[in-house]
Protein backbone atom coordinates (compact mmCIF):
# COMPACT_ATOMS: atom_id res chain seq x y z
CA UNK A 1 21.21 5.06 12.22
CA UNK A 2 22.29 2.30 10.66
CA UNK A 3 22.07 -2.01 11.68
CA UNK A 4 23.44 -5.15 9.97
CA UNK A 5 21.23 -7.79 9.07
CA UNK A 6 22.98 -11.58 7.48
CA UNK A 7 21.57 -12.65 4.31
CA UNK A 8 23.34 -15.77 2.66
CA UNK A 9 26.45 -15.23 5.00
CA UNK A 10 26.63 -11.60 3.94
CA UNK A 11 26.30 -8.46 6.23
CA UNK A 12 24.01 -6.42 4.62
CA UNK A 13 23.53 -2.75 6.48
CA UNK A 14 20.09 -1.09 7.51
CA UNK A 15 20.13 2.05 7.33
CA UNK A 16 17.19 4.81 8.06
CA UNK A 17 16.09 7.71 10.28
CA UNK A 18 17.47 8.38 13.73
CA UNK A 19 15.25 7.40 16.43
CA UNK A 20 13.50 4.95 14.63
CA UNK A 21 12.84 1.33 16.46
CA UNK A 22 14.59 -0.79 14.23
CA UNK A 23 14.48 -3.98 16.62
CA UNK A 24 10.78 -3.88 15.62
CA UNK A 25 11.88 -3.65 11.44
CA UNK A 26 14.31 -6.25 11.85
CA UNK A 27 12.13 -8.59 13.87
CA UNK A 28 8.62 -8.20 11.93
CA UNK A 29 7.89 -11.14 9.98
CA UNK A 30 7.05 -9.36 6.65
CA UNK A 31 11.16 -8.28 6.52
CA UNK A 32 12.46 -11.94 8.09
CA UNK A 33 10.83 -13.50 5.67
CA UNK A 34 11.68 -11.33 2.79
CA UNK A 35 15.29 -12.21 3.63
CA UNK A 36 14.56 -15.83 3.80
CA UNK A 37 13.24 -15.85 0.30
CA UNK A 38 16.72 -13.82 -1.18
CA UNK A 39 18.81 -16.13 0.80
CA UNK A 40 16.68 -18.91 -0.53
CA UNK A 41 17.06 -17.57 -3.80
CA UNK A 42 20.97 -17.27 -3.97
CA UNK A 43 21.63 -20.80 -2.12
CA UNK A 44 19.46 -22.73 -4.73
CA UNK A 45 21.53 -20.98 -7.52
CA UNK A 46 17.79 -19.51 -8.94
CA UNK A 47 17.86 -16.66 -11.24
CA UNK A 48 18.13 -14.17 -7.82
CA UNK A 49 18.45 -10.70 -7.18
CA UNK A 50 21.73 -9.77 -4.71
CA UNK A 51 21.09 -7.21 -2.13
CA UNK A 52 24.31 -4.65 -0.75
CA UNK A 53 22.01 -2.79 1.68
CA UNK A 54 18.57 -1.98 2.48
CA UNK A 55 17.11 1.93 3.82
CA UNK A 56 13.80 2.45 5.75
CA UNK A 57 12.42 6.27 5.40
CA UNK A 58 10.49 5.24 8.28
CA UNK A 59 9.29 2.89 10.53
CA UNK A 60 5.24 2.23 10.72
CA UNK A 61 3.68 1.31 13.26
CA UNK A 62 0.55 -1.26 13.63
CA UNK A 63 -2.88 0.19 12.66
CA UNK A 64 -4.92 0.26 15.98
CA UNK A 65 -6.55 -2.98 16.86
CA UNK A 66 -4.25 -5.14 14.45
CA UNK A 67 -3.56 -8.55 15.96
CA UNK A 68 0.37 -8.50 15.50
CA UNK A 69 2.33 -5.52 17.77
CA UNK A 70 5.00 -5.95 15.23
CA UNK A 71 4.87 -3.13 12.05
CA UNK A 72 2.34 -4.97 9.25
CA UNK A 73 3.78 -2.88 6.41
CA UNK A 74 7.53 -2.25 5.87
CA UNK A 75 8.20 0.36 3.20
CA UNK A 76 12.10 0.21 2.25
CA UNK A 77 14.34 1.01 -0.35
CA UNK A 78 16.75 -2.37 -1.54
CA UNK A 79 19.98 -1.62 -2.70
CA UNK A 80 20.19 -4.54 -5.38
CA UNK A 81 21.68 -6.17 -8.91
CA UNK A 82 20.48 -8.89 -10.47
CA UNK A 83 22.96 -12.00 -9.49
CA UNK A 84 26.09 -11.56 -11.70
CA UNK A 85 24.99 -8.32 -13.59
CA UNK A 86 26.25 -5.15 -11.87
CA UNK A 87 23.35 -3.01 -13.28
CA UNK A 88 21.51 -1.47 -10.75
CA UNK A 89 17.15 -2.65 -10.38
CA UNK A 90 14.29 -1.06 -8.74
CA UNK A 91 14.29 -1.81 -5.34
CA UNK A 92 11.48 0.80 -4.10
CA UNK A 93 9.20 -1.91 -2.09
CA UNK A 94 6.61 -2.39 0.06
CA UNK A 95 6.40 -5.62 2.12
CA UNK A 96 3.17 -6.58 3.21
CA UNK A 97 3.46 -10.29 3.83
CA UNK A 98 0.85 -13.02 3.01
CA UNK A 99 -3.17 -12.60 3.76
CA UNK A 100 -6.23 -14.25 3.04
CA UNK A 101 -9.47 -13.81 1.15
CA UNK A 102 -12.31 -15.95 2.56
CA UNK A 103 -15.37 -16.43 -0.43
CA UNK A 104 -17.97 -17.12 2.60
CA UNK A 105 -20.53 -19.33 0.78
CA UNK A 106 -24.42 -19.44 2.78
CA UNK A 107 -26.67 -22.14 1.78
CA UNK A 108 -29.96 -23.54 3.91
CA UNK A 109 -29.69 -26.66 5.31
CA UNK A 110 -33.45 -27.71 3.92
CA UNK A 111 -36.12 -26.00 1.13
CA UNK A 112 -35.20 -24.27 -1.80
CA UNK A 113 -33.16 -21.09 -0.89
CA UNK A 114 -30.08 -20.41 -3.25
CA UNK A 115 -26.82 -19.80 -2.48
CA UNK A 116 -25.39 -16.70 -1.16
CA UNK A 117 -22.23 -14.76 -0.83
CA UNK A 118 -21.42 -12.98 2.20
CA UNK A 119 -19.15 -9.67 1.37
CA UNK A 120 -18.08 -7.01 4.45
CA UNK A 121 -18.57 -3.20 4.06
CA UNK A 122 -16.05 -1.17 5.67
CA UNK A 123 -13.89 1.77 5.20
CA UNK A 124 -11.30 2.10 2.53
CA UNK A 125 -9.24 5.38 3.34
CA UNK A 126 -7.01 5.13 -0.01
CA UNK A 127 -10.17 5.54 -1.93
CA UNK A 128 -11.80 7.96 0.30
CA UNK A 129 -14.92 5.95 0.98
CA UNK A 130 -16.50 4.80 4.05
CA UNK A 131 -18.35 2.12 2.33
CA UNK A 132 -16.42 -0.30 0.86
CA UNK A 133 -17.59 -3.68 -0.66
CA UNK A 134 -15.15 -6.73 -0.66
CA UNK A 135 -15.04 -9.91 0.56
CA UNK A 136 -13.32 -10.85 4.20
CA UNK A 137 -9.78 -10.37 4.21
CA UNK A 138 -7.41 -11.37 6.99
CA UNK A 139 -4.85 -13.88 7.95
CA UNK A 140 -4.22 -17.34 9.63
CA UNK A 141 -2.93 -17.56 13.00
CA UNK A 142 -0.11 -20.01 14.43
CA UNK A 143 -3.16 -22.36 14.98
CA UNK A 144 -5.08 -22.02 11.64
CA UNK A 145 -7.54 -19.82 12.86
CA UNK A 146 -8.48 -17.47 10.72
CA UNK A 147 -8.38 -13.90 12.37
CA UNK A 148 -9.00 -10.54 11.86
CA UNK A 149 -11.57 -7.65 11.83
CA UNK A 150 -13.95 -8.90 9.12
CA UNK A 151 -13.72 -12.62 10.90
CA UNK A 152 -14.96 -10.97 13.83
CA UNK A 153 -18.14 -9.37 11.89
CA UNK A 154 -18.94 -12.98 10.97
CA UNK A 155 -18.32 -14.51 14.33
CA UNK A 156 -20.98 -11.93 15.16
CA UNK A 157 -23.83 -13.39 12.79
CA UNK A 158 -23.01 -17.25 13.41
CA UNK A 159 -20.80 -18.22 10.90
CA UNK A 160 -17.94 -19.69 12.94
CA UNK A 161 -15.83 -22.70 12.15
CA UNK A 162 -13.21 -20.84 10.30
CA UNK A 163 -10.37 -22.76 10.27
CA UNK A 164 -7.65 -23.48 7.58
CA UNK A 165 -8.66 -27.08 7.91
CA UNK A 166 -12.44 -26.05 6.85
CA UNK A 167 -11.53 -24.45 4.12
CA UNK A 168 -10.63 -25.17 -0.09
CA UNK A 169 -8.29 -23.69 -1.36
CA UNK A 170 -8.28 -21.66 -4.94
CA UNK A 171 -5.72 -19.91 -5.45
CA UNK A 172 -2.79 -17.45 -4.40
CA UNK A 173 -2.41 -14.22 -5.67
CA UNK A 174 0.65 -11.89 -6.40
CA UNK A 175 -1.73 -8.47 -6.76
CA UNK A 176 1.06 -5.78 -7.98
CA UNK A 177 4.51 -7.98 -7.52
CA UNK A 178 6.84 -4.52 -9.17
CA UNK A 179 6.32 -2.69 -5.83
CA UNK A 180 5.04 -5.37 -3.19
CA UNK A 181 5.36 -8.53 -1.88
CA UNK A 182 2.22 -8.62 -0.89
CA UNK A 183 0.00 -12.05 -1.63
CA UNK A 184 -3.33 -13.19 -1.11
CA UNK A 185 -4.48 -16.82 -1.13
CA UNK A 186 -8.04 -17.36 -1.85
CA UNK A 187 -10.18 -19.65 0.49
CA UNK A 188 -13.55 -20.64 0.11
CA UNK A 189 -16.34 -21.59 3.04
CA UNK A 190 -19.60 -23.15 2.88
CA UNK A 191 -22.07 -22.51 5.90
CA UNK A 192 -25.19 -24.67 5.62
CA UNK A 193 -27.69 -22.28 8.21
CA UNK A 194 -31.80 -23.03 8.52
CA UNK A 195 -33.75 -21.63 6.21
CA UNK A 196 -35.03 -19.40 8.02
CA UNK A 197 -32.51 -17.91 9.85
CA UNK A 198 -30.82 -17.68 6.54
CA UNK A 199 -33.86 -15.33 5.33
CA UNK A 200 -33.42 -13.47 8.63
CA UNK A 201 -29.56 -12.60 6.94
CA UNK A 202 -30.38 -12.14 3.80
CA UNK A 203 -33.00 -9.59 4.80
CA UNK A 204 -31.04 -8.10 7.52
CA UNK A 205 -27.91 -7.65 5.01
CA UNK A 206 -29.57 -7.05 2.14
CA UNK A 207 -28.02 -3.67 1.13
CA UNK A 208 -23.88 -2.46 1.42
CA UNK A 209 -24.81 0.12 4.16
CA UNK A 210 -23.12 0.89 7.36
CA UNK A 211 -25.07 2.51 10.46
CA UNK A 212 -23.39 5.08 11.70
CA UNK A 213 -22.33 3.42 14.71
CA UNK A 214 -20.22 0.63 13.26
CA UNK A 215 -17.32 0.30 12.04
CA UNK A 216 -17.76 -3.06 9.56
CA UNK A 217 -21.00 -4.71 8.25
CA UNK A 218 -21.91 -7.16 6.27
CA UNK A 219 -23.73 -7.62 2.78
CA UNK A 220 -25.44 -10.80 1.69
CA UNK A 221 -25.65 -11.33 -2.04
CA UNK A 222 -27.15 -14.00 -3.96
CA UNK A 223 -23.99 -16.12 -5.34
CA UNK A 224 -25.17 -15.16 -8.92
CA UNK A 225 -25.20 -11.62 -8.94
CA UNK A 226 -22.25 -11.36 -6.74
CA UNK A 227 -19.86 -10.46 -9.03
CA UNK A 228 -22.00 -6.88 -9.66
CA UNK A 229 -21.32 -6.15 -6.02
CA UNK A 230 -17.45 -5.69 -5.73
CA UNK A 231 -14.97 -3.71 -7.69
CA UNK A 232 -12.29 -5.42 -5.23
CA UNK A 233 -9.77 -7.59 -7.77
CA UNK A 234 -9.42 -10.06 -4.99
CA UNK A 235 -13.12 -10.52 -4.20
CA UNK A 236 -13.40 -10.76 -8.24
CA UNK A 237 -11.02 -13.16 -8.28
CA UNK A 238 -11.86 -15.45 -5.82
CA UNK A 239 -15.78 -15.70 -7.16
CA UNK A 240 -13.78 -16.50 -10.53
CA UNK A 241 -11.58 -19.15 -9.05
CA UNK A 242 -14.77 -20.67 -7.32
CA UNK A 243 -16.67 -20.88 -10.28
CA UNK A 244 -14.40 -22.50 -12.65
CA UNK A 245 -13.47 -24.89 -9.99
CA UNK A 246 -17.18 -25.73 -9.83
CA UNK A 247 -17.70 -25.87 -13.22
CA UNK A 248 -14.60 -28.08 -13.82
């Protein structure tokens, strides 16, 4: 089956398994705005890469419970040159779109309690654990919100107010630009709680276990010793970004 799609006044053609729902492809934001950013590319004269067509192997569909209807991931093969050079590049991508990491910061509002970082614990099927330790990941909505299944998880303890407004801003991300497009911007949020019902979390969260009957939990970590409790490069990152921007 094969579709046309315009990129800098060119038709470029789609091409990919029969059957396959390509209305969804061609409308998901993750491929519109990949084509926005080649024609973007090629109109400002930049050193851009020219696409003659684009093939899908398949078409995914939205992991249960994800916010959008429209696919999340696009996996495609690009048919491309680099502008004016007729030697053939890599084109074997995966377009994921933009996310956020939130660094969710806890402090008491009165006494002497530290500063703690609040990580989730959730599945991680590519590395075949059910426990896995990384800070909240999701993305903005049309109104700033931030949404997602980790925000969710925090809504649930009291830590609401997570806006794009409310939050600084570290850093973006390009985490493995040769086969994705995938980025992550890094956020971070301070909650000021009462002491004591900052103990209460702490206490609660105090390990990176899940009960059986949930899906996503949460892990409190002193800000200090945070670091020790991720192998995520994002989470690492962002508790990297924070500190030199305190430090600065």
């Amino acid at each position: 089956m094969e579709a046309v799609v315009s990129v800098s006044g060119r038709s470029i053609p789609v091409s990919g398994r029969e059957g396959a729902d390509w209305q969804m492809v061609l409308e998901s934001s993750c491929f519109k705005n990949w084509v926005q950013r080649v024609a973007a590319g090629n109109e400002m004269n930049l050193d851009a890469v020219a696409i003659t067509g684009v093939d899908y192997p398949t078409v995914p569909q939205a992991a249960a419970g994800f916010v959008h209807t429209m696919p999340s991931v696009v996996s495609m093969r690009a048919h491309c040159t680099k502008k004016n050079v007729p030697t053939q590049l890599p084109g074997s991508i995966v377009l994921r779109g933009e996310s956020v990491t939130v660094l969710p910061l806890l402090r008491a509002n009165e006494g002497t309690s530290g500063v703690y970082a609040a990580f989730v614990v959730n599945p991680c099927v590519p590395h075949a654990t059910g426990s896995f330790v990384e800070l909240p990941r999701g993305i903005f909505d049309p109104t700033g919100q931030y949404v997602g299944a980790a925000s969710q998880e925090l809504k649930r303890v009291g830590l609401t107010g997570l806006h794009a407004t409310r939050m600084k801003k570290l850093k973006t991300l390009f985490a493995s630009p040769a086969v994705s497009d995938d980025s992550a911007t890094l956020y971070v949020h301070e909650t000021t709680l009462p002491e004591q019902e900052l103990e209460a979390l702490r206490l609660r969260y105090s390990r990176p276990e899940r009960k059986d009957d949930t899906i996503m939990t949460l892990f409190v970590v002193d800000l200090s010793s945070a670091w020790r409790a991720t192998t995520d490069a994002r989470s690492l990152a962002a508790l990297a970004a924070y500190e030199h921007e305190r430090s600065d």
